[in-house]
Protein backbone atom coordinates (compact mmCIF):
# COMPACT_ATOMS: atom_id res chain seq x y z
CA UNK A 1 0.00 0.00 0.00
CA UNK A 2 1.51 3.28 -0.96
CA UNK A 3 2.26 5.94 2.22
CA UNK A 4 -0.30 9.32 2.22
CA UNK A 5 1.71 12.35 2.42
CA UNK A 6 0.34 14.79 4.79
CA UNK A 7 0.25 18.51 2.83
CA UNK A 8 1.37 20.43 5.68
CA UNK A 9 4.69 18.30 6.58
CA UNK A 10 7.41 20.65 6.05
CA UNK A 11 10.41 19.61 3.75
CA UNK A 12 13.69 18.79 5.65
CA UNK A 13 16.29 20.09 3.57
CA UNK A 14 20.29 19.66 3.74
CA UNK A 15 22.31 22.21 5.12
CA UNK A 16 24.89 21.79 3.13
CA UNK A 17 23.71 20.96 -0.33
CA UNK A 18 20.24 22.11 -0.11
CA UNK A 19 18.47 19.20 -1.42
CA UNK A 20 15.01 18.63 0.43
CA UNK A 21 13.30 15.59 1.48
CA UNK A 22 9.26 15.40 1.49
CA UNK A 23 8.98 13.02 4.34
CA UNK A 24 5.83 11.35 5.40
CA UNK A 25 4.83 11.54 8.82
CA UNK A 26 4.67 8.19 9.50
CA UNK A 27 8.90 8.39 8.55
CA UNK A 28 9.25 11.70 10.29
CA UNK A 29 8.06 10.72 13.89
CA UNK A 30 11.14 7.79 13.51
CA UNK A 31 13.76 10.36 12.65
CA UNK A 32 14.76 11.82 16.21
CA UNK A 33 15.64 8.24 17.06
CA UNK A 34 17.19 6.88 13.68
CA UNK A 35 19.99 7.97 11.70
CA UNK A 36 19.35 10.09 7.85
CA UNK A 37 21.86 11.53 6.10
CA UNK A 38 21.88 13.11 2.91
CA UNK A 39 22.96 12.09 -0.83
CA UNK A 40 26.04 14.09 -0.09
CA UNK A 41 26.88 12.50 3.26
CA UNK A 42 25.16 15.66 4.92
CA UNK A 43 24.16 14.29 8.62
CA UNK A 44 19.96 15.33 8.31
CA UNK A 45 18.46 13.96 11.39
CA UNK A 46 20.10 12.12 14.79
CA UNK A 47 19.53 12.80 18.26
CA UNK A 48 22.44 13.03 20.44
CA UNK A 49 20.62 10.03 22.37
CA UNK A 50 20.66 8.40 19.34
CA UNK A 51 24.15 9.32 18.18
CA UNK A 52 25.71 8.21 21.37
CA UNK A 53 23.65 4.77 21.06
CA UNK A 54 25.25 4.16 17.39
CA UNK A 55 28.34 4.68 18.74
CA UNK A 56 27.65 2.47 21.71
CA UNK A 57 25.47 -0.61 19.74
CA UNK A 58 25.51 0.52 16.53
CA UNK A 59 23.10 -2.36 15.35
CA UNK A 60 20.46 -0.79 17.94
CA UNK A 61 20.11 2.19 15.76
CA UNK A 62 18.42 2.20 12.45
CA UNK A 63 19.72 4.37 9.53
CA UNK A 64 16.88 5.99 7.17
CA UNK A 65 17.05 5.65 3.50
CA UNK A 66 15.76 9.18 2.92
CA UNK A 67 16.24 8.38 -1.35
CA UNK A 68 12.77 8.03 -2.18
CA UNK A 69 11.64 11.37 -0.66
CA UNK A 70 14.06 13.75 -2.80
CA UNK A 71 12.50 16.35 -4.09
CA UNK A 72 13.21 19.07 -6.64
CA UNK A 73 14.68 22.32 -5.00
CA UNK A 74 12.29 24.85 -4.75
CA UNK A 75 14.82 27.81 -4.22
CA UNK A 76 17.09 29.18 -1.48
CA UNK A 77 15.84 29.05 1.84
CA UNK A 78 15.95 33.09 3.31
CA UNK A 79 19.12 33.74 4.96
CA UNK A 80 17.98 34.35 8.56
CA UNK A 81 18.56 37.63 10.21
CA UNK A 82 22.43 38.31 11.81
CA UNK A 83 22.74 39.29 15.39
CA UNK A 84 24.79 42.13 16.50
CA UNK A 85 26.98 40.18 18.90
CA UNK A 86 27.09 41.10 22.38
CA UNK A 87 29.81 41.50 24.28
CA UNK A 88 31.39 38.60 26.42
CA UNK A 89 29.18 38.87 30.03
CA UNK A 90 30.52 37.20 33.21
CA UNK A 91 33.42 34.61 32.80
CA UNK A 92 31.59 31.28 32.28
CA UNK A 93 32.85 27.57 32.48
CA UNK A 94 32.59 24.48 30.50
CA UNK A 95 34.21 21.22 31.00
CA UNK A 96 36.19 19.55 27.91
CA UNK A 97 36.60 15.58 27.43
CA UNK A 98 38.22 14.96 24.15
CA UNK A 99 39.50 11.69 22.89
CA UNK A 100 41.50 11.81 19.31
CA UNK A 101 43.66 8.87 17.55
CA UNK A 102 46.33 9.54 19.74
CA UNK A 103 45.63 12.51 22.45
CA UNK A 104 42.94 12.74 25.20
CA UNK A 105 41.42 15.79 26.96
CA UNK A 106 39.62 16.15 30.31
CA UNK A 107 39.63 19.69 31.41
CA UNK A 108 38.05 22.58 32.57
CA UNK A 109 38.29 26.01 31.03
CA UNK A 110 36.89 29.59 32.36
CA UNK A 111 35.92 31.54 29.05
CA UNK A 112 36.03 35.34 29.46
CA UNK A 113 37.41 37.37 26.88
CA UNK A 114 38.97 35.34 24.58
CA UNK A 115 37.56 32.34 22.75
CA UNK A 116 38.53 28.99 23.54
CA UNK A 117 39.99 27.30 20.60
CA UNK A 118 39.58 23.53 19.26
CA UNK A 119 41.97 22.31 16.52
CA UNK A 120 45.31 20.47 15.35
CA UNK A 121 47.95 23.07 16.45
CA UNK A 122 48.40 26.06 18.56
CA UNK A 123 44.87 25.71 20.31
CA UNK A 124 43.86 25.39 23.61
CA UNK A 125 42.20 21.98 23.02
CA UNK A 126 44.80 20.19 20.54
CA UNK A 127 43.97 17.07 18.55
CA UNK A 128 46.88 16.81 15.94
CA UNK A 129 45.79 13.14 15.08
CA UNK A 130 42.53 13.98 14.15
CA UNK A 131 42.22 15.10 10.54
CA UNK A 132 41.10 18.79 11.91
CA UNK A 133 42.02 21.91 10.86
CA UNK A 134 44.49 24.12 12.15
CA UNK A 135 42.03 26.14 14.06
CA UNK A 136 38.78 23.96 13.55
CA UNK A 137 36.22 25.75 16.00
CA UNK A 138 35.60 27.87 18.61
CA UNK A 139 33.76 28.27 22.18
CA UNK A 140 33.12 32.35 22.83
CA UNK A 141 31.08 34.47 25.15
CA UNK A 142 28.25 36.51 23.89
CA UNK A 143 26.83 37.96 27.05
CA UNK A 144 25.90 35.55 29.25
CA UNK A 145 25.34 32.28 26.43
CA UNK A 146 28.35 30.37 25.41
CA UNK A 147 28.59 29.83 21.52
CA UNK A 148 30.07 27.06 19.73
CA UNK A 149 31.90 28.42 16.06
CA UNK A 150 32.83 26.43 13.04
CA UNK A 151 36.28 28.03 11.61
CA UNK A 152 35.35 27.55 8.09
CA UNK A 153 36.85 24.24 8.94
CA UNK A 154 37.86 21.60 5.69
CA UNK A 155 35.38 19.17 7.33
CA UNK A 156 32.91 21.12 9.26
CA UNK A 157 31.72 21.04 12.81
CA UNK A 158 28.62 18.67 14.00
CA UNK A 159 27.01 19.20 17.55
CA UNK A 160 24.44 16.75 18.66
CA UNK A 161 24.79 15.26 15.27
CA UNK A 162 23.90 18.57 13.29
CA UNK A 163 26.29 20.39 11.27
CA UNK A 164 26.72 23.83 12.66
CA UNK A 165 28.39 26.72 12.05
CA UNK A 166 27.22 28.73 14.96
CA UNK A 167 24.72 28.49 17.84
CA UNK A 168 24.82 28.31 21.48
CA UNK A 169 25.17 26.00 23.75
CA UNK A 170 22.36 24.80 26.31
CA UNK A 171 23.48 23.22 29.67
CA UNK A 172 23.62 19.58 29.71
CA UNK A 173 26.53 17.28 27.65
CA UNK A 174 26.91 17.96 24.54
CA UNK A 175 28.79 15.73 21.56
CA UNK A 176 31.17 17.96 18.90
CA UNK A 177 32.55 15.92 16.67
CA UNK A 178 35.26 17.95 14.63
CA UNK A 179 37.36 15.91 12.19
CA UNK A 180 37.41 12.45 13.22
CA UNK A 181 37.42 13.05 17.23
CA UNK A 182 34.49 13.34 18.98
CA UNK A 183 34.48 15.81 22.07
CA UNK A 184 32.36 16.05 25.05
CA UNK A 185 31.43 19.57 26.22
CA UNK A 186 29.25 20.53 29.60
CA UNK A 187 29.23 24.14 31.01
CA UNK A 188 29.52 23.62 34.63
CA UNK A 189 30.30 26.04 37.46
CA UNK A 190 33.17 24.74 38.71
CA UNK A 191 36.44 26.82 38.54
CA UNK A 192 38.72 25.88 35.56
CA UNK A 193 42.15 27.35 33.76
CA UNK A 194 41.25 30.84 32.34
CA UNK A 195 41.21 30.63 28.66
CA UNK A 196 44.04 33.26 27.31
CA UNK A 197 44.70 34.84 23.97
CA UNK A 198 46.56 32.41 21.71
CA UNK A 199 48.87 33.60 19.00
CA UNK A 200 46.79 35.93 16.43
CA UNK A 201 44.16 36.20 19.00
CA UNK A 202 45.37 39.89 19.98
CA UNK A 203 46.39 40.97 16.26
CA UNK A 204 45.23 40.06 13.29
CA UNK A 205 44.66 36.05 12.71
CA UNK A 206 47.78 34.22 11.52
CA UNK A 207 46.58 32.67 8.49
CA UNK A 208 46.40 28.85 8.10
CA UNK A 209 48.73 28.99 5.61
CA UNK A 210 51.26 30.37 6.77
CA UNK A 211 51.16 28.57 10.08
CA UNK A 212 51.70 25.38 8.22
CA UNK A 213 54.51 26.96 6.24
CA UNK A 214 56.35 27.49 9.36
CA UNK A 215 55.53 24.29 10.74
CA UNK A 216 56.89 23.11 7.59
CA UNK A 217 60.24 24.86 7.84
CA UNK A 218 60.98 23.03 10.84
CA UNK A 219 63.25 19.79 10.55
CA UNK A 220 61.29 16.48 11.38
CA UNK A 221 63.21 13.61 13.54
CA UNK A 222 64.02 10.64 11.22
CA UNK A 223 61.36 8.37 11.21
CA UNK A 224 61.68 4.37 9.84
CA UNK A 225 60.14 3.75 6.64
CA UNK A 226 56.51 2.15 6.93
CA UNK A 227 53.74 0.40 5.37
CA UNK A 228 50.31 0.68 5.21
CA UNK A 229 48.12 -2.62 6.15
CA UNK A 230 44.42 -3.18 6.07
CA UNK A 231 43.56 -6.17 8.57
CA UNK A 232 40.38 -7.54 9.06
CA UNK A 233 39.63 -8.28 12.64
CA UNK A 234 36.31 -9.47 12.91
CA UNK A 235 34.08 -11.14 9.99
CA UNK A 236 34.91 -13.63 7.21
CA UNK A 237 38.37 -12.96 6.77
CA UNK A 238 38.77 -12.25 10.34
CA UNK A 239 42.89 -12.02 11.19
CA UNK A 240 44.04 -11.70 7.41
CA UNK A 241 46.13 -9.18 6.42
CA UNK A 242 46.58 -6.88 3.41
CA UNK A 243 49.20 -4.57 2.43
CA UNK A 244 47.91 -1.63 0.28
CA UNK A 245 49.79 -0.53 -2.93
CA UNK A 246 49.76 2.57 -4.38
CA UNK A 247 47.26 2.20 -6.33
CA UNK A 248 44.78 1.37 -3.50
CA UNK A 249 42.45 -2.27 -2.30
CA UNK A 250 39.06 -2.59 -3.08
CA UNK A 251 36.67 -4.22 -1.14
CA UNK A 252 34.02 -6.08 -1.62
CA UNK A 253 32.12 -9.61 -2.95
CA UNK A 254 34.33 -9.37 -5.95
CA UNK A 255 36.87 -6.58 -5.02
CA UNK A 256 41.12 -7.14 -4.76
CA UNK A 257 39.92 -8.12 -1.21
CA UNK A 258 36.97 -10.88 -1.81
CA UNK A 259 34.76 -10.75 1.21
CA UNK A 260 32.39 -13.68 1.46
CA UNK A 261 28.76 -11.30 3.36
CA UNK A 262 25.96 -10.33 1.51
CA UNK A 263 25.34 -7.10 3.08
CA UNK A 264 28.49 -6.02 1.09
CA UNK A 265 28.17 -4.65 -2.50
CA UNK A 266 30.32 -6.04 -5.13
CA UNK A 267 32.85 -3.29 -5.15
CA UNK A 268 31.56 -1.62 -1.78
CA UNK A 269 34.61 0.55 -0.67
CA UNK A 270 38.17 1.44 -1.17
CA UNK A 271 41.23 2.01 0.79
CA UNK A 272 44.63 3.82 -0.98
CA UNK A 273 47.11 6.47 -0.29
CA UNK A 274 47.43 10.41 -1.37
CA UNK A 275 49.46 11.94 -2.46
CA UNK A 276 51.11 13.04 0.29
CA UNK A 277 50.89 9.67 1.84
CA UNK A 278 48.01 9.34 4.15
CA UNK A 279 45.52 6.73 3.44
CA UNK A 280 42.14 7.76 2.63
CA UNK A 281 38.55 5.50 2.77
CA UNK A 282 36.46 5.87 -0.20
CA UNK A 283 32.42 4.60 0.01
CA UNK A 284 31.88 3.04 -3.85
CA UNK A 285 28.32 3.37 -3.48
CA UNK A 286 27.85 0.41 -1.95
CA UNK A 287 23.68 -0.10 -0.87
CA UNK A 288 24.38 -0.73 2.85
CA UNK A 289 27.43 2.38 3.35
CA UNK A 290 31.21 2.12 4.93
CA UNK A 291 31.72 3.73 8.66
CA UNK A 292 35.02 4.93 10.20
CA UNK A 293 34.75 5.07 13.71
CA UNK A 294 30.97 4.51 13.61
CA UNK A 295 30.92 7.57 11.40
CA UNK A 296 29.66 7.27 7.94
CA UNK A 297 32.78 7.43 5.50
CA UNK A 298 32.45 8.95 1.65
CA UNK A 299 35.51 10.28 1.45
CA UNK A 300 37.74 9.93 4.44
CA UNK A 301 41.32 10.50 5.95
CA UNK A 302 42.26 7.12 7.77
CA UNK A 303 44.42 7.63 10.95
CA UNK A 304 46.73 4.88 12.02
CA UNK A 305 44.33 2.35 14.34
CA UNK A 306 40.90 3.63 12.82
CA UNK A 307 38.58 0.97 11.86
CA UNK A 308 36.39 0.69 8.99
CA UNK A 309 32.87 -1.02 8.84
CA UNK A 310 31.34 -2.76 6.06
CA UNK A 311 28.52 -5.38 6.85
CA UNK A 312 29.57 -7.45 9.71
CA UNK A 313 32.99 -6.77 8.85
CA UNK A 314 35.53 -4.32 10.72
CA UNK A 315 39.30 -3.81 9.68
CA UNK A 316 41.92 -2.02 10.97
CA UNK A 317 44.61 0.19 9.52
CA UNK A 318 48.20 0.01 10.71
CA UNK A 319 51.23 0.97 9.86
CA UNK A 320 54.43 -1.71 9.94
């Protein structure tokens, strides 16, 4: 039996692409609890209950299929209004848990003034491991409300599962997920470290540029040749090992890595260096999708120990 539209449902529509979905109700009351994401690997709907479940029991939480509701765009949506920013009120204070391929965070910061910065170098909160931008976001005063800004970051800023690029924050714990970390934020009133200008603060911003040509200047330590490996540690080819080339592995029921599970597609994802070296995760439109880290994965910097899902298949990328 075909699903009734109801005429008044509004259209959900993608932040970043702008494509809109005509859902039916009888979809739409399932979407605060489920997992829908967008053609162009947009995140559209997710509580933060239900993010935290996927990345808990991620067979517990369903993921939407939102294909068959795409409808023509109608449009841009009106910009809404700016605000006239207020100036910072009294010093407020939010506790930081961060946890990134290699670093980990638990700490309290007072925010006054200055902002409190999130990213890969020169930050307050540093995640170097974690595919972010140099200065990814930032948590700011604006009177008395605490607001959370994207840095025109390279892969954006989520809260709560929604891409943002500014709002405030409520109290409560909140989930950020910036590059491939994930970071737990709660304003609380205890006392924490006071949250001083970093470099560029003060002055005009040093641009990202030419931070990274000074990081660049400097002379690395020696470091042993390695390789990449994908190893599959828990499905059909559970313990096997395979190095990857140059020119990349595919996966799939008849990829250069032949898994044997029928929720794969034949050539479902695939796994090969950049230029520059780092390994990257590539989704080959495969039916069921390819997670890092829980994470859906189109097009996706790997990190030494990350694991990729396909199926009921995880691997593992090292370096030997």
């Amino acid at each position: 039996m075909a699903l009734r539209y109801h005429p008044r449902m509004p259209l959900i529509r993608c932040a970043k692409c702008g494509q809109a979905y005509d859902v039916p109700g009888v979809i739409a009351v399932r979407l605060p609890n489920s997992i829908a994401t967008c053609h162009c690997g947009e995140w559209i709907s997710g509580s933060k209950a239900a993010l935290l479940a996927r990345l808990m029991n991620p067979g517990e939480i369903k993921e939407i299929d939102l294909e068959p509701y795409k409808v023509e765009r109608s449009g841009d949506t009106p910009a809404a209004p700016v605000a006239t920013p207020k100036p910072p009120g009294r010093p407020r204070s939010i506790r930081i848990i961060a946890r990134g391929a290699r670093e980990a965070v638990n700490k309290v910061f007072t925010i006054g003034n200055y902002p409190l910065w999130i990213g890969r170098k020169g930050c307050h909160v540093e995640l170097a491991e974690s595919d972010l931008s140099l200065r990814h976001c930032s948590i700011s005063l604006q009177g008395d409300d605490l607001i959370v800004r994207d840095a025109d970051s390279h892969m954006g800023t989520f809260l709560d599962g929604q891409r943002i690029s500014e709002t405030s924050i409520s109290d409560g714990t909140h989930l950020l997920r910036v590059g491939s970390a994930l970071v737990s934020i709660e304003p609380t009133g205890e006392p924490g470290a006071l949250v001083e200008p970093i470099r560029g603060d003060a002055e005009a911003p040093l641009e990202e540029a030419e931070l990274a040509h000074k990081i660049t200047q400097r002379t690395p330590a020696a470091a042993p040749a390695t390789r990449p490996v994908l190893i599959c540690i828990d499905g059909a080819l559970n313990g096997q090992e395979f190095e990857i080339p140059a020119s990349g592995l595919v996966v799939g029921r008849e990829g250069h890595v032949r898994v044997p599970d029928e929720f794969l597609s034949r050539r479902h994802f695939e796994v090969g260096p950049d230029a520059d070296g780092s390994i990257r995760v590539r989704d080959l439109g495969s039916r069921n999708g390819t997670f890092l880290n829980t994470l859906p994965a189109h097009d996706t910097k790997v990190q030494s120990g990350d694991e990729i899902r396909a199926g009921i298949n995880r691997f593992r990328i090292e370096h030997r």
